[in-house]
N, C-alpha and C. Protein backbone atom coordinates (compact mmCIF):
# COMPACT_ATOMS: atom_id res chain seq x y z
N UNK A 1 1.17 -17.81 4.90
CA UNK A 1 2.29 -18.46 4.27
C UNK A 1 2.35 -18.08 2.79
N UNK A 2 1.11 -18.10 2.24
CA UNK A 2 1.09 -17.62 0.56
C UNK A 2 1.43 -16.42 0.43
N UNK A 3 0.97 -15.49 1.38
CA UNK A 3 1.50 -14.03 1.21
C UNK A 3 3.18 -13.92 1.59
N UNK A 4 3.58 -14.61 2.90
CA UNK A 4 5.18 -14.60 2.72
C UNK A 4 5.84 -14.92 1.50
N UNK A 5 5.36 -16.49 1.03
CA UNK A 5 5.98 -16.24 -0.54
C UNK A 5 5.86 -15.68 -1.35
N UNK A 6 5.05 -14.67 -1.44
CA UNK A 6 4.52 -13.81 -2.95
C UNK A 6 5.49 -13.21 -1.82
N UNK A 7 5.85 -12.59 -1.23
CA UNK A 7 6.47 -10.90 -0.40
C UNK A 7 7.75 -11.29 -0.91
N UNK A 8 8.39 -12.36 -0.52
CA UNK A 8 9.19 -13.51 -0.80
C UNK A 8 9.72 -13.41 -2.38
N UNK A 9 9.09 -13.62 -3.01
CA UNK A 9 8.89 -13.36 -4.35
C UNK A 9 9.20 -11.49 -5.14
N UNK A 10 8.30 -11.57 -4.73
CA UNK A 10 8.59 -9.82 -4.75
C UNK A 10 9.70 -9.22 -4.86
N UNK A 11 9.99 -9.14 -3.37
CA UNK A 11 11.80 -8.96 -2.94
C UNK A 11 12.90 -9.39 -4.09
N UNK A 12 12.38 -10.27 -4.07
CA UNK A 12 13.73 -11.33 -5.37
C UNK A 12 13.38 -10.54 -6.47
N UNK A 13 12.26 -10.40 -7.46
CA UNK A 13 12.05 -9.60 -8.52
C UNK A 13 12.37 -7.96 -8.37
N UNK A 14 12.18 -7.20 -6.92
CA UNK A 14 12.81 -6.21 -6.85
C UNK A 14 14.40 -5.95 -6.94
N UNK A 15 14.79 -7.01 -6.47
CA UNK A 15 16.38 -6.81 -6.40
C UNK A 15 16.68 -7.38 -7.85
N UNK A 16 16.19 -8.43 -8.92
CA UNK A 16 16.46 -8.39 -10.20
C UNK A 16 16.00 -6.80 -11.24
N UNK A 17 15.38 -6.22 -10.59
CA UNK A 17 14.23 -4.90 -11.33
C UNK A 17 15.75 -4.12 -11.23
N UNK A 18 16.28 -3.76 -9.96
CA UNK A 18 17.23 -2.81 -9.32
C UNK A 18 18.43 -3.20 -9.97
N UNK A 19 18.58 -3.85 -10.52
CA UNK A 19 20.30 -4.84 -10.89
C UNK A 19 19.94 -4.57 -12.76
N UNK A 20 19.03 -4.50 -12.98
CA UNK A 20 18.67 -4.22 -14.57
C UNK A 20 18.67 -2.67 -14.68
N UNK A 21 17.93 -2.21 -13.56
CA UNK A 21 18.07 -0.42 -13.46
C UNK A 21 19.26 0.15 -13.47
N UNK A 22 19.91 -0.70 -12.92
CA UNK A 22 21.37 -0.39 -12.90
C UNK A 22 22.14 -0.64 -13.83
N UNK A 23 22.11 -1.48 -14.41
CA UNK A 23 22.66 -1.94 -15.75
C UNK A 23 22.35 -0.99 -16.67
N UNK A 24 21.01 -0.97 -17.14
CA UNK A 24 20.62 0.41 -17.80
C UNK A 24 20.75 1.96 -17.94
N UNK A 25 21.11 2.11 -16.51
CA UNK A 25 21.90 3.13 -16.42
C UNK A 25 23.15 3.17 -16.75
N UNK A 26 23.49 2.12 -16.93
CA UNK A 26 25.52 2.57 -17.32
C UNK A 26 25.47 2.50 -18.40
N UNK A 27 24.76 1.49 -19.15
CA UNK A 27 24.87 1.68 -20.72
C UNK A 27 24.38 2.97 -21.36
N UNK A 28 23.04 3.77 -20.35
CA UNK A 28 22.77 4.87 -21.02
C UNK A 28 23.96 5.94 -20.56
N UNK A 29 24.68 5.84 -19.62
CA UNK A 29 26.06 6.31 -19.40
C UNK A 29 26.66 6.56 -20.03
N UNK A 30 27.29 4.81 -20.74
CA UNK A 30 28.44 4.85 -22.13
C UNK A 30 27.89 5.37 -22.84
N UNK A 31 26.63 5.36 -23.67
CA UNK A 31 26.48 5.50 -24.98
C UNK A 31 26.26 7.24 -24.93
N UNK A 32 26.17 7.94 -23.85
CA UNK A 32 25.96 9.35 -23.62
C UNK A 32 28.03 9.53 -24.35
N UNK A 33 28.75 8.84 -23.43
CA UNK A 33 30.26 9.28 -23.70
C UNK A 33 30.47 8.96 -25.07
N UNK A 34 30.16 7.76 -25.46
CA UNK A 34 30.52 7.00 -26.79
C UNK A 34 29.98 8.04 -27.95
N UNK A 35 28.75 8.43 -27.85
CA UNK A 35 28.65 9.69 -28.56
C UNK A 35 28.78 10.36 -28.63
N UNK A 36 29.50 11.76 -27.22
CA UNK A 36 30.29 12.62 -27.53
C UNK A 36 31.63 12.18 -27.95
N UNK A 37 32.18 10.94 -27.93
CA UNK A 37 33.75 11.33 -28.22
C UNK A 37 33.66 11.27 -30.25
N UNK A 38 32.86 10.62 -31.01
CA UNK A 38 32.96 10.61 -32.23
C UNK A 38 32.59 12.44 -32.97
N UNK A 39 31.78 13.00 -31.96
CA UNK A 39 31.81 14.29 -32.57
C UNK A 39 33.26 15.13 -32.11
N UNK A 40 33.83 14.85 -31.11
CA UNK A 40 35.14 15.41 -31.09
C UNK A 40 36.03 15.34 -32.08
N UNK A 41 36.18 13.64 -32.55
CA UNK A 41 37.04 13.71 -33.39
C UNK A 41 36.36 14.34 -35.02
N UNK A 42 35.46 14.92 -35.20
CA UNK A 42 34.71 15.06 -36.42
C UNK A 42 34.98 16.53 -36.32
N UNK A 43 35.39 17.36 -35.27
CA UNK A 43 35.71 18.27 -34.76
C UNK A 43 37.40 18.91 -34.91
N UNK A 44 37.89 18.01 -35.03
CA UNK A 44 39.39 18.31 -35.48
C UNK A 44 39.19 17.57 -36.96
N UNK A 45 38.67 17.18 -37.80
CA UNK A 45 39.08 16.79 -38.75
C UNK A 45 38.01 17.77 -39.88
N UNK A 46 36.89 18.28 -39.33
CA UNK A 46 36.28 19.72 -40.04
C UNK A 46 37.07 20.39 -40.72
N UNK A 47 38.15 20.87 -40.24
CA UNK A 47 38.89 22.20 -41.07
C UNK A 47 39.41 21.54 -42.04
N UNK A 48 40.27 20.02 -41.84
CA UNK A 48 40.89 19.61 -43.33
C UNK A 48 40.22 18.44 -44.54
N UNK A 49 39.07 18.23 -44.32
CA UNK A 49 38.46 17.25 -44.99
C UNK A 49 37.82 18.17 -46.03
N UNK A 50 37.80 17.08 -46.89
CA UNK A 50 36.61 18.35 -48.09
C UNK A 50 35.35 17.62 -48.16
N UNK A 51 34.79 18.54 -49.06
CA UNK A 51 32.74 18.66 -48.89
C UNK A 51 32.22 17.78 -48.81
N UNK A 52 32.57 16.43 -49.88
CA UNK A 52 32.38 14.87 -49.85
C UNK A 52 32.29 14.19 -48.33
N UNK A 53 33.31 14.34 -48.47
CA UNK A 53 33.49 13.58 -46.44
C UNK A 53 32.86 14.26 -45.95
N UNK A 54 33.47 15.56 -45.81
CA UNK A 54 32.19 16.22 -44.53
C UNK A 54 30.80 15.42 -44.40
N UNK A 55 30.10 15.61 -45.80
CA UNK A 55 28.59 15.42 -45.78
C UNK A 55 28.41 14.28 -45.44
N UNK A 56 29.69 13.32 -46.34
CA UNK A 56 29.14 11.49 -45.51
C UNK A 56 29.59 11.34 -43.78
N UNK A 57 30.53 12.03 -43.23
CA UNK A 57 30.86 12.48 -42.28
C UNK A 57 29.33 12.99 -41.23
N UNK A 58 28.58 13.70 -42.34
CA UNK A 58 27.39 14.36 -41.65
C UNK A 58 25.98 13.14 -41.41
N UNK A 59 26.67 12.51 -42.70
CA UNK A 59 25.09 11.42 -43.21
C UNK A 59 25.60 10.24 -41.69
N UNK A 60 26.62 9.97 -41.51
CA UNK A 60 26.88 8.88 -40.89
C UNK A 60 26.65 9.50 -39.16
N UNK A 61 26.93 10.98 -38.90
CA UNK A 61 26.60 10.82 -37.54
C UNK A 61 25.17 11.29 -37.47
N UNK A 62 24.47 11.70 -38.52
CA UNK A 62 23.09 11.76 -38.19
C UNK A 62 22.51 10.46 -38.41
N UNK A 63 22.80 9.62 -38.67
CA UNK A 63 22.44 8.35 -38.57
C UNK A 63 22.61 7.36 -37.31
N UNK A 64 24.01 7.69 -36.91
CA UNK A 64 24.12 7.67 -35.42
C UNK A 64 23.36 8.40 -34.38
N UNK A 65 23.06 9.26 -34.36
CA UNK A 65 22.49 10.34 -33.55
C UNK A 65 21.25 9.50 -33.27
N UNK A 66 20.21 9.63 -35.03
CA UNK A 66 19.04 8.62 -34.81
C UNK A 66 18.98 7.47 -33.78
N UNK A 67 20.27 6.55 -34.27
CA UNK A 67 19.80 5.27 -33.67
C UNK A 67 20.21 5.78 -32.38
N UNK A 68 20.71 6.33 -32.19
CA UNK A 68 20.73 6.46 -30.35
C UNK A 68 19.91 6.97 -29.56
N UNK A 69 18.66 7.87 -30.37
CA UNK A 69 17.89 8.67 -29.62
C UNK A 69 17.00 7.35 -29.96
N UNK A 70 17.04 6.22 -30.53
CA UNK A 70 15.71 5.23 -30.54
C UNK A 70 16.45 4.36 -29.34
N UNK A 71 17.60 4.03 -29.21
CA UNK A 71 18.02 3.36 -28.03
C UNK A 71 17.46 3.88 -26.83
N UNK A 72 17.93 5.65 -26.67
CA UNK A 72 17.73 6.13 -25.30
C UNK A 72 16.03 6.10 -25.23
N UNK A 73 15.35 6.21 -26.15
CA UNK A 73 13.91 6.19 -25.96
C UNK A 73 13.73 4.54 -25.44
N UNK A 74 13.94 3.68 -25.74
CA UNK A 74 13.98 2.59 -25.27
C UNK A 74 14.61 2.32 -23.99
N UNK A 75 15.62 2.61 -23.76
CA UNK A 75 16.40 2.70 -22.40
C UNK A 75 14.67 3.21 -21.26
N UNK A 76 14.81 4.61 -22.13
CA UNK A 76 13.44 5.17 -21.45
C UNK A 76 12.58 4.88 -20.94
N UNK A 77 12.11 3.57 -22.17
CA UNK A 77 10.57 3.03 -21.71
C UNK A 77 11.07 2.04 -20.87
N UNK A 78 12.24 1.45 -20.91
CA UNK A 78 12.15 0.26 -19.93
C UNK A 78 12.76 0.49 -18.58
N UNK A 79 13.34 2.07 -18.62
CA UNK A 79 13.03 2.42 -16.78
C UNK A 79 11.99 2.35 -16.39
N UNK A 80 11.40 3.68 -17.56
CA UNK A 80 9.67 3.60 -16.54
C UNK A 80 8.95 2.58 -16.13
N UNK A 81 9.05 1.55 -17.29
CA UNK A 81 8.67 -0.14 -16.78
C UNK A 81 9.65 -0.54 -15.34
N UNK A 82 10.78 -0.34 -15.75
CA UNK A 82 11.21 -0.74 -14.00
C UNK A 82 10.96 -0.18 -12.87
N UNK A 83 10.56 1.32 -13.19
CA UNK A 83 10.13 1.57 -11.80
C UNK A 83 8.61 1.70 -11.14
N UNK A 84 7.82 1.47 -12.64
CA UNK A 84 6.40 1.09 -12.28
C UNK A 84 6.43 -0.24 -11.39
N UNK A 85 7.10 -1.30 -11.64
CA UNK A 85 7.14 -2.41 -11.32
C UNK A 85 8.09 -2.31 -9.93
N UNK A 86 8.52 -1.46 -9.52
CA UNK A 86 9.58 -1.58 -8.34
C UNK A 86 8.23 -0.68 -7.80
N UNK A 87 7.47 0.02 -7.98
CA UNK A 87 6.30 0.52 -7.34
C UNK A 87 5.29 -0.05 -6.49
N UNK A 88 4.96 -1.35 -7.54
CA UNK A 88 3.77 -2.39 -7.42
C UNK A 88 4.21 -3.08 -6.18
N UNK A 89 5.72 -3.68 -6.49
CA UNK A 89 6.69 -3.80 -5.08
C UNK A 89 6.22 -3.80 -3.85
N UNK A 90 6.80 -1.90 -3.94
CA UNK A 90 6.68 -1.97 -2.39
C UNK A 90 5.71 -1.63 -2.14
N UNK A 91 4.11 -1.05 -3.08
CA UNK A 91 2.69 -1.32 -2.82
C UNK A 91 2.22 -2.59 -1.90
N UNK A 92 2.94 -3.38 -2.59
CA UNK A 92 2.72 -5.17 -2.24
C UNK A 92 3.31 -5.13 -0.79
N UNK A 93 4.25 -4.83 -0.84
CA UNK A 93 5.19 -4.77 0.90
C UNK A 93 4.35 -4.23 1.81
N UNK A 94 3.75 -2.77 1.28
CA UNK A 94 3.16 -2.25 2.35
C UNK A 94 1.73 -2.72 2.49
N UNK A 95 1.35 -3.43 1.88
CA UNK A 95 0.08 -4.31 1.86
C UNK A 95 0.05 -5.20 2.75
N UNK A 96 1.12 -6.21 2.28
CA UNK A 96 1.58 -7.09 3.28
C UNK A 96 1.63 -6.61 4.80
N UNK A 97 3.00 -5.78 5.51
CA UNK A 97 2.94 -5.64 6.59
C UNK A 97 1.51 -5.13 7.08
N UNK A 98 0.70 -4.25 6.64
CA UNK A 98 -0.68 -4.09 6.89
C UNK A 98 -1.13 -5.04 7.47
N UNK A 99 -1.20 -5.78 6.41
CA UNK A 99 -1.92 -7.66 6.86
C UNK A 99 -1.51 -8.01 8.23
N UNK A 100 -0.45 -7.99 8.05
CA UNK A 100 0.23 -8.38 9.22
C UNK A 100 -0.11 -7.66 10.36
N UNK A 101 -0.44 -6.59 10.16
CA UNK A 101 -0.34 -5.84 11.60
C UNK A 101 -1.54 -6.14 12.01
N UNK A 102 -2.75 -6.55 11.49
CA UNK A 102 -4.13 -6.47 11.31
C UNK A 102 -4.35 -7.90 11.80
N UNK A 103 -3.50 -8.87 11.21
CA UNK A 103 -3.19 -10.15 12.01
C UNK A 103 -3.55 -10.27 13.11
N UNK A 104 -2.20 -9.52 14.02
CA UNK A 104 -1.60 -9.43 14.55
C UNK A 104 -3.34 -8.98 16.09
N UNK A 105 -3.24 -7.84 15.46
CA UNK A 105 -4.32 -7.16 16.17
C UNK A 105 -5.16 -8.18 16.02
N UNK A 106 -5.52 -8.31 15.33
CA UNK A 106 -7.03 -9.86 15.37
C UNK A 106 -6.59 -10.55 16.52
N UNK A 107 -5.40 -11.48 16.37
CA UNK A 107 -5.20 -12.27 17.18
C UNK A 107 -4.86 -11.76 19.03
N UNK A 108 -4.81 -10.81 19.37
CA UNK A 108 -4.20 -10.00 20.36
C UNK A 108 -6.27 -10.39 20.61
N UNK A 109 -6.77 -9.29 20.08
CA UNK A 109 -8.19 -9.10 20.45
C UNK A 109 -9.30 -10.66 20.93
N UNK A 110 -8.65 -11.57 20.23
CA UNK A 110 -8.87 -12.84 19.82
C UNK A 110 -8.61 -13.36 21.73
N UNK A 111 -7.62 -13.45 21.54
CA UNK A 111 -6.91 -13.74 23.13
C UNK A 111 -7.97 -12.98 24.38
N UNK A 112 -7.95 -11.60 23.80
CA UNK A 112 -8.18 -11.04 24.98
C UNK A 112 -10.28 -11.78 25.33
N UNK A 113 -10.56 -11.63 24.35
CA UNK A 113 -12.22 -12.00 24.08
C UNK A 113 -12.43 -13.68 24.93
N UNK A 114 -10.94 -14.50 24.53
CA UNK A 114 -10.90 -15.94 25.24
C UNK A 114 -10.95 -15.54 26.89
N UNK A 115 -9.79 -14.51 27.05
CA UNK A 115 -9.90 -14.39 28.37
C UNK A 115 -10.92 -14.39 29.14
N UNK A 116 -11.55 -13.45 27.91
CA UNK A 116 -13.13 -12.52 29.02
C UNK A 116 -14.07 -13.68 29.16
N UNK A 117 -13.77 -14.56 27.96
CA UNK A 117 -14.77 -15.67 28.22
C UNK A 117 -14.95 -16.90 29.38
N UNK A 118 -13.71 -16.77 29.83
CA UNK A 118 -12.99 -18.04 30.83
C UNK A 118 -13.59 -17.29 32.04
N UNK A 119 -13.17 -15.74 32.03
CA UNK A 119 -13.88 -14.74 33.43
C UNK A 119 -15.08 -15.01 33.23
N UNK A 120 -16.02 -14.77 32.34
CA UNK A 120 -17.32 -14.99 32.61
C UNK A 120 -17.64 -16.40 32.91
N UNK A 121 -17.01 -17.57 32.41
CA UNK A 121 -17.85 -18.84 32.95
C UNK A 121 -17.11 -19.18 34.32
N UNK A 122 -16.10 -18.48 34.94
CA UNK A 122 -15.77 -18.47 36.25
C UNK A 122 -16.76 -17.61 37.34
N UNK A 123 -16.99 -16.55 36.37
CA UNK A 123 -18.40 -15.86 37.75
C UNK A 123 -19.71 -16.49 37.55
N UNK A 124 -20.03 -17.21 36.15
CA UNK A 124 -21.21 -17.51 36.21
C UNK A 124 -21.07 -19.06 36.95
N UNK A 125 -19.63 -19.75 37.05
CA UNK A 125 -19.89 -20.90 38.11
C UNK A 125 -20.42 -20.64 39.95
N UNK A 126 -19.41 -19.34 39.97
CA UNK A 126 -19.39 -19.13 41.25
C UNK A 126 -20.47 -18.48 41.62
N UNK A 127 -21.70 -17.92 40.34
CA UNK A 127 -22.51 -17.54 41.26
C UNK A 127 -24.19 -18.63 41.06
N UNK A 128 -23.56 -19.77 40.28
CA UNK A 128 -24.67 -21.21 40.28
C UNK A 128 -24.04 -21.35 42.02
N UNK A 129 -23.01 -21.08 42.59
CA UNK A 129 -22.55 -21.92 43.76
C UNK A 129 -22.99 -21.25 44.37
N UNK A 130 -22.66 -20.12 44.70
CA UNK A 130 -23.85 -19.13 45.73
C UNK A 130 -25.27 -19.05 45.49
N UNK A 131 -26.05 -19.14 44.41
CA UNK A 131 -27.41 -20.09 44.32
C UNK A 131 -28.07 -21.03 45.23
N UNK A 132 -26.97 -21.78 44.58
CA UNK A 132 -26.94 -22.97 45.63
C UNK A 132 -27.04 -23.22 47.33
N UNK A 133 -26.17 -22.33 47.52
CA UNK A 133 -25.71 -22.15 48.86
C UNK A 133 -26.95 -21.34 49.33
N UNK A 134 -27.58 -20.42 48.39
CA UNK A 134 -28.35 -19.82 49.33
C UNK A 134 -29.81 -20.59 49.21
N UNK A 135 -30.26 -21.26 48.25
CA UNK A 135 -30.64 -22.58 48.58
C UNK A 135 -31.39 -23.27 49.90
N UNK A 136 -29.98 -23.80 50.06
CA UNK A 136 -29.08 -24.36 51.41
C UNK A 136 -30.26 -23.71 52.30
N UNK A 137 -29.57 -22.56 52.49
CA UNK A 137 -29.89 -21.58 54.08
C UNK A 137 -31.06 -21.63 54.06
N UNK A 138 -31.68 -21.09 52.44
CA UNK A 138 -33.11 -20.94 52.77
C UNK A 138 -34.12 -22.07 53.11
N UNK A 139 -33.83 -23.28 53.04
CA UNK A 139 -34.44 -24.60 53.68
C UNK A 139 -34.16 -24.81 54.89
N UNK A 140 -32.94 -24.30 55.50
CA UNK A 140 -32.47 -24.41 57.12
C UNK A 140 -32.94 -23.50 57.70
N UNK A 141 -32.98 -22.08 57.28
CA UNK A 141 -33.77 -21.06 58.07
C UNK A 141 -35.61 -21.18 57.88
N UNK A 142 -35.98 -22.04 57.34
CA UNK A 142 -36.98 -22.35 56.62
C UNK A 142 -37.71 -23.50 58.08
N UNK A 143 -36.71 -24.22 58.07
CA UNK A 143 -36.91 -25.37 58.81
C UNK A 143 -37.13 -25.19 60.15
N UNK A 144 -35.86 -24.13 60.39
CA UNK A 144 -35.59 -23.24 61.98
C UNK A 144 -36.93 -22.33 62.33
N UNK A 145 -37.17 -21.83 61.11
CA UNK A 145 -38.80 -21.34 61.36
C UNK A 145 -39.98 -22.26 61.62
N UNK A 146 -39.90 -23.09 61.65
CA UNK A 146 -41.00 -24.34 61.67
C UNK A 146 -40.49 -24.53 63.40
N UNK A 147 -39.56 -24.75 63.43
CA UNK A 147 -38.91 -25.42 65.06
C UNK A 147 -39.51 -24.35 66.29
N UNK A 148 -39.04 -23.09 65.40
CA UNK A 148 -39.37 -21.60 66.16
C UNK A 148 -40.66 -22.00 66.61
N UNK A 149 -41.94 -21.80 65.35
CA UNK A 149 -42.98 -21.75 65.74
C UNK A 149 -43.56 -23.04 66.32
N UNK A 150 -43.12 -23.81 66.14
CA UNK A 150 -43.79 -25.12 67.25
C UNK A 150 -43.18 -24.95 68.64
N UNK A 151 -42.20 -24.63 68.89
CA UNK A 151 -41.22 -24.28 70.15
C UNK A 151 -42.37 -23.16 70.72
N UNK A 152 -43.20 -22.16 70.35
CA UNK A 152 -43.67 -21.04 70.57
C UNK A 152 -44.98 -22.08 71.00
N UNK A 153 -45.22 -22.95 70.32
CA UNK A 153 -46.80 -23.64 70.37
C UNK A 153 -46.49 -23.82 71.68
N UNK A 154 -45.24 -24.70 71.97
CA UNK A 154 -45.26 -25.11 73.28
C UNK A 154 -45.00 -24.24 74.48
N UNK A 155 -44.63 -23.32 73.97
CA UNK A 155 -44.21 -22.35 75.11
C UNK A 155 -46.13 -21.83 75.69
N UNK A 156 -46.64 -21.74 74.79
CA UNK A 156 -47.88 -21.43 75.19
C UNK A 156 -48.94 -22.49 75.69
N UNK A 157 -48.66 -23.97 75.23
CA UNK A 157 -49.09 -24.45 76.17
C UNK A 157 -48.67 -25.05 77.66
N UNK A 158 -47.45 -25.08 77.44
CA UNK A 158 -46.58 -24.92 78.81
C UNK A 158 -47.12 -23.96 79.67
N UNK A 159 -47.65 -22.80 79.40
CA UNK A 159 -47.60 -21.41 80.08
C UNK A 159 -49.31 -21.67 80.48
N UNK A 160 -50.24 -22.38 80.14
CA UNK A 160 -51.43 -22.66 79.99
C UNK A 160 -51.36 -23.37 80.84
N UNK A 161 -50.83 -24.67 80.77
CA UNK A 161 -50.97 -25.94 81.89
C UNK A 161 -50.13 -25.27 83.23
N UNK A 162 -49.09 -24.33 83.17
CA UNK A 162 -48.70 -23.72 84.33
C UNK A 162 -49.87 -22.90 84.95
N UNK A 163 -50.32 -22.05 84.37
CA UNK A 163 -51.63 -21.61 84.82
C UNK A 163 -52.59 -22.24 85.22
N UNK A 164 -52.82 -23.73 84.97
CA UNK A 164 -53.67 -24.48 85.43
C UNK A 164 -53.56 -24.79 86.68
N UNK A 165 -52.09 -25.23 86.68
CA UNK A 165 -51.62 -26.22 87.82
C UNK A 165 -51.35 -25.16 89.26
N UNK A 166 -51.11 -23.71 88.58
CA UNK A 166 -50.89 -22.63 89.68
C UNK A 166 -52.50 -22.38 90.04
N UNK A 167 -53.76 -23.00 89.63
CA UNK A 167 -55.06 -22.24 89.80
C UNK A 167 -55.67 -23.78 90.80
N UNK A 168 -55.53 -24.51 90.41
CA UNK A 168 -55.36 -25.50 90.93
C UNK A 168 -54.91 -25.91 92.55
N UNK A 169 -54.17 -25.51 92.86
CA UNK A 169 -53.33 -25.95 94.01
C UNK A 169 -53.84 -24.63 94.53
């Protein structure tokens, strides 16, 4: 949730970054036109002005010139600031969805590990129950062996007292 709002955040400061970039660009626009059109007209008025004007003519657009190359240097630095910062951006964006995808995968893996766990305490019930069961048998076949061999006792003394009773008579 903290990272949606910083992403959240972000976004909004990118689209204010982009709306200033833009702004900045038109003014460095005008002031590109705004300064060629004053040398035009300084351009038709060369041939009839005399030396005086010319030179204050000269003092005043090199004075202009200056302050505009300190504007456009400024214009300058505060693109590069906007687009360092529209950088960090979508650094941040692609950070984010990362997260997310990584989430994402955690939780997928997460699921699947629950599954395996529910399978394993389902075979390890079913095979306490076949334990069990075999258990079971092995006390009944256990028992059946006891029956066997006394059943056998008697078969042999059955077969003894028949022999008697056939020696007998």
């Amino acid at each position: 949730e903290l990272a949606a709002a910083r992403l959240a955040d972000l976004r909004n400061n990118n689209s204010r970054l982009m709306a200033d970039l833009q702004h900045l660009r038109q003014l460095l626009h005008e002031e590109k036109e705004a300064a060629a059109a004053p040398l035009a007209k300084l351009g038709l008025a060369i041939s009839s002005a005399p030396r005086e004007q010319l030179l204050h003519q000269l003092g005043v657009a090199t004075a202009a010139v200056a302050k505009e190359h300190a504007r456009n240097a400024e214009l300058v630095r505060r693109l590069q600031q906007l687009h360092s910062e529209k950088v960090d951006v979508l650094q941040l964006q692609k950070n984010y969805t990362e997260l997310q995808n990584a989430h994402y995968e955690q939780s997928r893996l997460l699921a699947d590990q629950q599954s395996n766990m529910a399978t394993i305490a389902a075979l390890k019930s079913a095979l306490a129950d076949q334990e069990s069961v075999i258990s079971r048998l092995e006390k009944v076949l256990a028992g059946a062996a006891a029956r066997t061999r006394e059943a056998e006792g008697w078969k042999t003394t059955a077969h003894a007292l028949q022999e008697e009773v056939d020696r007998l008579r």
